[in-house]
Every structure is written in structure tokens, then in C-alpha cells.
PDB file of N, CA and C in Angstrom:
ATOM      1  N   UNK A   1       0.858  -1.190   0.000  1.00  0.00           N
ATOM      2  CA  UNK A   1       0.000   0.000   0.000  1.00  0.00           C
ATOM      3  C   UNK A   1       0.893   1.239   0.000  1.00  0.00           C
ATOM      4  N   UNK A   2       0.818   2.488  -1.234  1.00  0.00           N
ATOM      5  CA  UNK A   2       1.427   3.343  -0.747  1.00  0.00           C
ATOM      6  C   UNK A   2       0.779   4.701  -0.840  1.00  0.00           C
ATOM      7  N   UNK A   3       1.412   4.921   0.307  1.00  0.00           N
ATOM      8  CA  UNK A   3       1.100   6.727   0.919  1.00  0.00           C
ATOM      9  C   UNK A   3       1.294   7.511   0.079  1.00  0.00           C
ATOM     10  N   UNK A   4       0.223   8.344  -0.506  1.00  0.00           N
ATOM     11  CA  UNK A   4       1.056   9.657  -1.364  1.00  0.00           C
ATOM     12  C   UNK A   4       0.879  11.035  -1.089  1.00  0.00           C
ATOM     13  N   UNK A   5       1.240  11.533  -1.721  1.00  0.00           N
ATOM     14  CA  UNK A   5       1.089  12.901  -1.434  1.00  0.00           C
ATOM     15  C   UNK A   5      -0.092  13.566  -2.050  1.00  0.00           C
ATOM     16  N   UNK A   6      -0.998  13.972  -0.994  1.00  0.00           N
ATOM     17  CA  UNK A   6      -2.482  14.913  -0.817  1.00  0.00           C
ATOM     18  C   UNK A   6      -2.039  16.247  -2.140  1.00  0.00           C
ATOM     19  N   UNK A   7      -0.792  16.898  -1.833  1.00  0.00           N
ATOM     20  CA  UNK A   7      -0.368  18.282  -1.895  1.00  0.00           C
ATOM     21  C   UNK A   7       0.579  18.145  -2.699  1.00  0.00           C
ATOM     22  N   UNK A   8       0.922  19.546  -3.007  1.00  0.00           N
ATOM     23  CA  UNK A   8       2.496  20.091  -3.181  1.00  0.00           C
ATOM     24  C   UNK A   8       2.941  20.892  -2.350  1.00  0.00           C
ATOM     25  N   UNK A   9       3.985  20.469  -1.873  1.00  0.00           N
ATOM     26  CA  UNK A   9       4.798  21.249  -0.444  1.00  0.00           C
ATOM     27  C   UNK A   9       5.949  20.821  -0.115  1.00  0.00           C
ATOM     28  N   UNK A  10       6.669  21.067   0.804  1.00  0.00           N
ATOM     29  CA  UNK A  10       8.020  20.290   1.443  1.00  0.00           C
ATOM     30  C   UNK A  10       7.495  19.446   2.309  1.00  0.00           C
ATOM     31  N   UNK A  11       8.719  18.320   2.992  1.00  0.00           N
ATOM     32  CA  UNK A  11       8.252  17.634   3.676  1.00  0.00           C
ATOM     33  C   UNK A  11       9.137  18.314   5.029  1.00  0.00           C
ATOM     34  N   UNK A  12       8.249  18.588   5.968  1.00  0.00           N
ATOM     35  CA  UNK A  12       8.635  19.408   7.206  1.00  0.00           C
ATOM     36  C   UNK A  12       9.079  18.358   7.859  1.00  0.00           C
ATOM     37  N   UNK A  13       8.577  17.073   8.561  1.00  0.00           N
ATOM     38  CA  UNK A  13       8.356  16.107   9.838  1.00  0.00           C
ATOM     39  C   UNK A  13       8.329  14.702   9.068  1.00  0.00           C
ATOM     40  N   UNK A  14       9.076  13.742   9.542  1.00  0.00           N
ATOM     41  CA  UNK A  14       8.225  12.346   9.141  1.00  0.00           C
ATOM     42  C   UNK A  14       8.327  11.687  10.468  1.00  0.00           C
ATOM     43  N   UNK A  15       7.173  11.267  10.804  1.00  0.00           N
ATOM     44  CA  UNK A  15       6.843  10.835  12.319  1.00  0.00           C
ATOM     45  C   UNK A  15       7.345   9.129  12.243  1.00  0.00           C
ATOM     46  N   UNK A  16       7.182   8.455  11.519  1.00  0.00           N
ATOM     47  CA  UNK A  16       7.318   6.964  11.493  1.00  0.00           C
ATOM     48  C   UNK A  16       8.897   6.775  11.376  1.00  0.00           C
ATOM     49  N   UNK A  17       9.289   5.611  11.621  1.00  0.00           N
ATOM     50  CA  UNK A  17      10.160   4.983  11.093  1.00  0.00           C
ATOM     51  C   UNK A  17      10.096   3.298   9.896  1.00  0.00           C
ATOM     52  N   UNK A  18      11.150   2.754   9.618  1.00  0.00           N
ATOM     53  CA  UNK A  18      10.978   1.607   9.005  1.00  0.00           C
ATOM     54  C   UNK A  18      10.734   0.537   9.765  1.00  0.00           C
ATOM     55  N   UNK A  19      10.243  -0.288   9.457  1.00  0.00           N
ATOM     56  CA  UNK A  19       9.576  -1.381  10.676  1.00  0.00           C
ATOM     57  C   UNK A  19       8.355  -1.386  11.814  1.00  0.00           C
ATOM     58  N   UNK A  20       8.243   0.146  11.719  1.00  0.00           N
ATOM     59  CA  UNK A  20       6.869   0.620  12.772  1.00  0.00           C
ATOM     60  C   UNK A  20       5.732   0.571  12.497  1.00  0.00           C
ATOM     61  N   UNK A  21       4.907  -0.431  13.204  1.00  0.00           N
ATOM     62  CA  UNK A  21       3.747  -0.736  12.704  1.00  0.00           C
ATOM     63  C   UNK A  21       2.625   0.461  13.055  1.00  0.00           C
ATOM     64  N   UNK A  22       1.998   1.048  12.018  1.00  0.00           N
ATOM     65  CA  UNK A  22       1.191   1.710  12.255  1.00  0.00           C
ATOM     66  C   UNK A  22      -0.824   0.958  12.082  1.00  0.00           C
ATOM     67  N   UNK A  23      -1.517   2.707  12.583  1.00  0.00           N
ATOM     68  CA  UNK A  23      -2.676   2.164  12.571  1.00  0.00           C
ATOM     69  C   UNK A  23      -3.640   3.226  11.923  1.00  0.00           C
ATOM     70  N   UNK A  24      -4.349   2.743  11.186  1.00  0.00           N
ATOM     71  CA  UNK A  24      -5.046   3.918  10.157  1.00  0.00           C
ATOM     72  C   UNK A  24      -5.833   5.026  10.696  1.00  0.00           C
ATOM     73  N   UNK A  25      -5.257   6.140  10.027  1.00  0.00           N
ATOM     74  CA  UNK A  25      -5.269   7.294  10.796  1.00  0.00           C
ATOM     75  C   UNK A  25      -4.346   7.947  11.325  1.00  0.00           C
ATOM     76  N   UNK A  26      -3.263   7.380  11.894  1.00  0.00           N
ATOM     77  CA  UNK A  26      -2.013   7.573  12.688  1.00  0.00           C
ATOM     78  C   UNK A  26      -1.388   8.541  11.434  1.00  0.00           C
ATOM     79  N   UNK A  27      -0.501   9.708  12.833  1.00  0.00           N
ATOM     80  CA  UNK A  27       0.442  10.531  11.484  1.00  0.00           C
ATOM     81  C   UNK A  27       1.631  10.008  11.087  1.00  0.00           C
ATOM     82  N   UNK A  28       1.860  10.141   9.366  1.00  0.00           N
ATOM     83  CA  UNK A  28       2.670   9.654   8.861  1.00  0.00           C
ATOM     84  C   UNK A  28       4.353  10.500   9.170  1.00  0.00           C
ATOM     85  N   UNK A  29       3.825  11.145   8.495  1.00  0.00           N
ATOM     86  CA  UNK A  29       4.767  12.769   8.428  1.00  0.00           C
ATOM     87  C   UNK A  29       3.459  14.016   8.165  1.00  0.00           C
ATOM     88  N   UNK A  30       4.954  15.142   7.980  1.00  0.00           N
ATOM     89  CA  UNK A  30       3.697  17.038   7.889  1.00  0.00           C
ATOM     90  C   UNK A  30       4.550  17.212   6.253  1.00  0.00           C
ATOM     91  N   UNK A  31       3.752  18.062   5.618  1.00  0.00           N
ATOM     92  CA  UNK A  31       3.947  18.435   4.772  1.00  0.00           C
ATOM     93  C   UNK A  31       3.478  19.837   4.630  1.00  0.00           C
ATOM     94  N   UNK A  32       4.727  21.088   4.663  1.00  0.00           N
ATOM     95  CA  UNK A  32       4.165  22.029   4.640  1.00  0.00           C
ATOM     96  C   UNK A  32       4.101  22.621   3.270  1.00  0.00           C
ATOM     97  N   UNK A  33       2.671  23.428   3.432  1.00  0.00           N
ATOM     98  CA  UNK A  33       2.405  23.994   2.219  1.00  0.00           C
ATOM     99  C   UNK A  33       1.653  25.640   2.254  1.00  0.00           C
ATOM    100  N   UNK A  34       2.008  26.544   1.839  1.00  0.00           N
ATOM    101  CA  UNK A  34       1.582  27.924   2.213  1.00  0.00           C
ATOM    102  C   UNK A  34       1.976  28.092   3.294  1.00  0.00           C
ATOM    103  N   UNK A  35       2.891  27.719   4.260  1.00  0.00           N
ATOM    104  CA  UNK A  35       3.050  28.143   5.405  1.00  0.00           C
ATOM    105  C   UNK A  35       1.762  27.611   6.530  1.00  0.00           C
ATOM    106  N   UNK A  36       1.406  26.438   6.408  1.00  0.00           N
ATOM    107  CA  UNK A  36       0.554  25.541   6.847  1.00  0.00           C
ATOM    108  C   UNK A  36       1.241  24.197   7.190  1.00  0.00           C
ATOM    109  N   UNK A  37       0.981  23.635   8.398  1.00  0.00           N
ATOM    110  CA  UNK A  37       1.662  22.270   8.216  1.00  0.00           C
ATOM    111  C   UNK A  37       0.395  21.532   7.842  1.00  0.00           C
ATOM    112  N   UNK A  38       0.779  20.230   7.028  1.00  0.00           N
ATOM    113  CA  UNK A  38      -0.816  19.580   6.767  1.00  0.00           C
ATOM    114  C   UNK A  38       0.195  17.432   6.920  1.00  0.00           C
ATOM    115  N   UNK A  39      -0.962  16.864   7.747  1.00  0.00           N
ATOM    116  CA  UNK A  39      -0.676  15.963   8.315  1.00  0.00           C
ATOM    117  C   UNK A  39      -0.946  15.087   7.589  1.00  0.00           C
ATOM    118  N   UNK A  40      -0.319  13.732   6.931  1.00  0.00           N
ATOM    119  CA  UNK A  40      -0.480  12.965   6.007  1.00  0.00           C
ATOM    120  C   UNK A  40      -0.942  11.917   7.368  1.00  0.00           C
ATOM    121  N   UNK A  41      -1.926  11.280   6.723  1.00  0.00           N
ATOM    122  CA  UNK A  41      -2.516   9.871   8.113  1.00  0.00           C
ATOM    123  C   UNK A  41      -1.903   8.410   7.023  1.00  0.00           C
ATOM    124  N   UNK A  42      -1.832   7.834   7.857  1.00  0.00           N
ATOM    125  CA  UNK A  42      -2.478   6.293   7.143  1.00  0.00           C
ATOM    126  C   UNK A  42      -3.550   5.898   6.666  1.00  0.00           C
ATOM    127  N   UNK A  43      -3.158   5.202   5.563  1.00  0.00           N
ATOM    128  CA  UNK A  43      -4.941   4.781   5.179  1.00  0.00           C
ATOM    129  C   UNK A  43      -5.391   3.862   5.018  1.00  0.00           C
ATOM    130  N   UNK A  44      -4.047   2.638   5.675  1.00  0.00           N
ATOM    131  CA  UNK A  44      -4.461   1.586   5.999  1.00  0.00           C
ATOM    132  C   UNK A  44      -3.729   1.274   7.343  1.00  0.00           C
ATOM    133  N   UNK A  45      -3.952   0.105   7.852  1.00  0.00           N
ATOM    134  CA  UNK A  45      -2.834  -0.436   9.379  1.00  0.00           C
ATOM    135  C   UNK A  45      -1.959  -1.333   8.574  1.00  0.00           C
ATOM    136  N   UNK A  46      -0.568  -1.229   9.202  1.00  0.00           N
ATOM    137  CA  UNK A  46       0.254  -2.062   8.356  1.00  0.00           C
ATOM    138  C   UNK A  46       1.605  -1.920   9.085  1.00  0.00           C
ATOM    139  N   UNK A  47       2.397  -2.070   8.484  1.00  0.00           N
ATOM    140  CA  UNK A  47       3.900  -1.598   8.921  1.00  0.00           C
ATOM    141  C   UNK A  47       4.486  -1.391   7.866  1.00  0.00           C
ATOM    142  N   UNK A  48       5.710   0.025   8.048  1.00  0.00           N
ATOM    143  CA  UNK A  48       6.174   0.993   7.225  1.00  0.00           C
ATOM    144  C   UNK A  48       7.345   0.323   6.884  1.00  0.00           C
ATOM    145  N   UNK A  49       7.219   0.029   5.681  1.00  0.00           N
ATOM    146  CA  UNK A  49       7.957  -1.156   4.463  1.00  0.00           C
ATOM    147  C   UNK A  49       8.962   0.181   4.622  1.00  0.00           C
ATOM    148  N   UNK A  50       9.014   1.303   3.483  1.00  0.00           N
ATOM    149  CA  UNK A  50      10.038   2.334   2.875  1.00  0.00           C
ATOM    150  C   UNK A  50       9.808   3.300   3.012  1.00  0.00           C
ATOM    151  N   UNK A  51      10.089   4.589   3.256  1.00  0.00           N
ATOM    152  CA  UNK A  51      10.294   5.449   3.404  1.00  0.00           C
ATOM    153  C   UNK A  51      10.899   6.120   2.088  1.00  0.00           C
ATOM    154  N   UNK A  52      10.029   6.812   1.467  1.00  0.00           N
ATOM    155  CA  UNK A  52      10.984   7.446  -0.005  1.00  0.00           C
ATOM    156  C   UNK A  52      11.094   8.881  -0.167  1.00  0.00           C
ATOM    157  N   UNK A  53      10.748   9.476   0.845  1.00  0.00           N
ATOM    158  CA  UNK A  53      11.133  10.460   0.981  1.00  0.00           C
ATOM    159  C   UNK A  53      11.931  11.363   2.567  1.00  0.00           C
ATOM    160  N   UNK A  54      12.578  12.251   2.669  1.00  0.00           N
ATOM    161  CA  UNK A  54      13.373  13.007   3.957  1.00  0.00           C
ATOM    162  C   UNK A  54      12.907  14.054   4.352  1.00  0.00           C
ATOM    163  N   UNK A  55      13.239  14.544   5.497  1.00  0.00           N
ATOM    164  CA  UNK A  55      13.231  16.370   5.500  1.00  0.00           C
ATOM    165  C   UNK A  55      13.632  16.799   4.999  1.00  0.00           C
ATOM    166  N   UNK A  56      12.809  18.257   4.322  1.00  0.00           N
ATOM    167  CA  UNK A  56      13.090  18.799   3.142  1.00  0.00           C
ATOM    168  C   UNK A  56      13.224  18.714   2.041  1.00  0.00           C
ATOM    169  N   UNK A  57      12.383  17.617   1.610  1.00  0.00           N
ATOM    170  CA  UNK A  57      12.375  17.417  -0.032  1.00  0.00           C
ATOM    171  C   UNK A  57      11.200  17.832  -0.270  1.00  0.00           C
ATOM    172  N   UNK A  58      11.108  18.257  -1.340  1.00  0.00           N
ATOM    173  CA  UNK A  58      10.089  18.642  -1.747  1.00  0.00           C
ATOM    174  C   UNK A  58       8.950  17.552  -2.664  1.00  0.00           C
ATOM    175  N   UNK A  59       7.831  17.658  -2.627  1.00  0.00           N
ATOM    176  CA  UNK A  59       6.881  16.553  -3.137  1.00  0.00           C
ATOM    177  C   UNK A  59       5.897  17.161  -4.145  1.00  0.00           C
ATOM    178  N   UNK A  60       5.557  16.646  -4.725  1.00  0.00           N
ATOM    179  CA  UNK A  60       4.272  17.065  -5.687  1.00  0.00           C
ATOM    180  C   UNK A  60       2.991  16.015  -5.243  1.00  0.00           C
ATOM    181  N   UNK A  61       1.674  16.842  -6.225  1.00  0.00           N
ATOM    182  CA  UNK A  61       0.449  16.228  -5.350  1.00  0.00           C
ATOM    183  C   UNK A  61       1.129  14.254  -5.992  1.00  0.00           C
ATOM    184  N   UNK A  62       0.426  13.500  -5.512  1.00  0.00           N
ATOM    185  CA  UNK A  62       0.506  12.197  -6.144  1.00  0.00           C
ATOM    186  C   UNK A  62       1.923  11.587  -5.798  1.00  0.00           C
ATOM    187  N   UNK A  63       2.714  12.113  -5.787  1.00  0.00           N
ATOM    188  CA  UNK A  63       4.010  10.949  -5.380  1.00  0.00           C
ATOM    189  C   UNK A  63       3.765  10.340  -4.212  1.00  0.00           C
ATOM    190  N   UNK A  64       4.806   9.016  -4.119  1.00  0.00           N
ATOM    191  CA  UNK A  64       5.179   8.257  -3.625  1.00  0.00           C
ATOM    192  C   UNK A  64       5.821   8.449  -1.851  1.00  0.00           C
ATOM    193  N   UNK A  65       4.829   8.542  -0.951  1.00  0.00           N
ATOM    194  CA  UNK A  65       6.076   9.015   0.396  1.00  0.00           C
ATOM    195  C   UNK A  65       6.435   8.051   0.865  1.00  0.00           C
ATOM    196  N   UNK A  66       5.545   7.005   1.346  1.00  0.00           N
ATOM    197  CA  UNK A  66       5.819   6.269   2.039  1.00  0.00           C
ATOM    198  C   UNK A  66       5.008   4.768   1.638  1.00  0.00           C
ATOM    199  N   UNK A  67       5.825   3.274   1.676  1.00  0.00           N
ATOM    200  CA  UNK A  67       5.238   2.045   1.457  1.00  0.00           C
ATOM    201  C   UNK A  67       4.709   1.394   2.668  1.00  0.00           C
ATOM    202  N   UNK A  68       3.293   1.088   3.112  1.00  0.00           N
ATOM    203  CA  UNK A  68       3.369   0.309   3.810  1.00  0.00           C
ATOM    204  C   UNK A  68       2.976  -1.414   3.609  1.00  0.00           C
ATOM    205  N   UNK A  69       3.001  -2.512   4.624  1.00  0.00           N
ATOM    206  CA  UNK A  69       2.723  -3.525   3.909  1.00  0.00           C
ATOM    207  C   UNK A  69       2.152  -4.331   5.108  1.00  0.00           C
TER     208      UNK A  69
END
């Protein structure tokens, strides 16, 4: 299952790590945009396969942030 990006913005925060099982809903990472932070959730329960993106990269709407499985 993968997480994408809602927005276009930087990536401010990523709250998870690899191996951490999350639960839907839970925050992924922030992604700021306009000077807004905006909170990416899970949208399924799983555990966080990859991580494909860092602080401070920048994202467009639709990419790839995060795999879970």
C-alpha cells in the first residue's frame, strides 16, 4: 500500500520509522504547504515497508512518500 502525497509542499516532519507498525489514521509525516503544516494519516494499518522520501524534499500532489505492507 502506498502513501502519497495529498499536496504540493516540502516535507517538514516524518513521524514513522521503518519497521513501525502503524494504525489507520495515525500521522505519517507534515507536509508544509503555504506556510501551513498539513498531516499525512495512514490509510491503511500495516507496517512501514520504505520510506521514499526526507526532510526537506520537496513533493508534488501524487508521489510516492511512504510504502506500507
Amino acid at each position: 500500500q502506498e502513501v502519497l502525497a495529498p499536496l504540493q509542499g516540502g516535507v517538514c516532519a516524518i513521524k514513522v520509522s521503518v519497521g513501525q507498525k502503524v494504525k489507520k489514521g495515525d500521522v505519517l509525516l507534515l507536509i508544509e504547504a503555504m506556510k501551513l503544516e498539513n498531516e499525512v494519516p495512514a490509510t491503511v494499518e500495516g507496517i512501514v515497508k520504505e520510506i521514499k522520501v526526507s526532510t526537506g524534499a520537496s513533493v508534488n500532489n501524487g508521489d510516492v512518500l511512504i510504502v506500507l505492507g
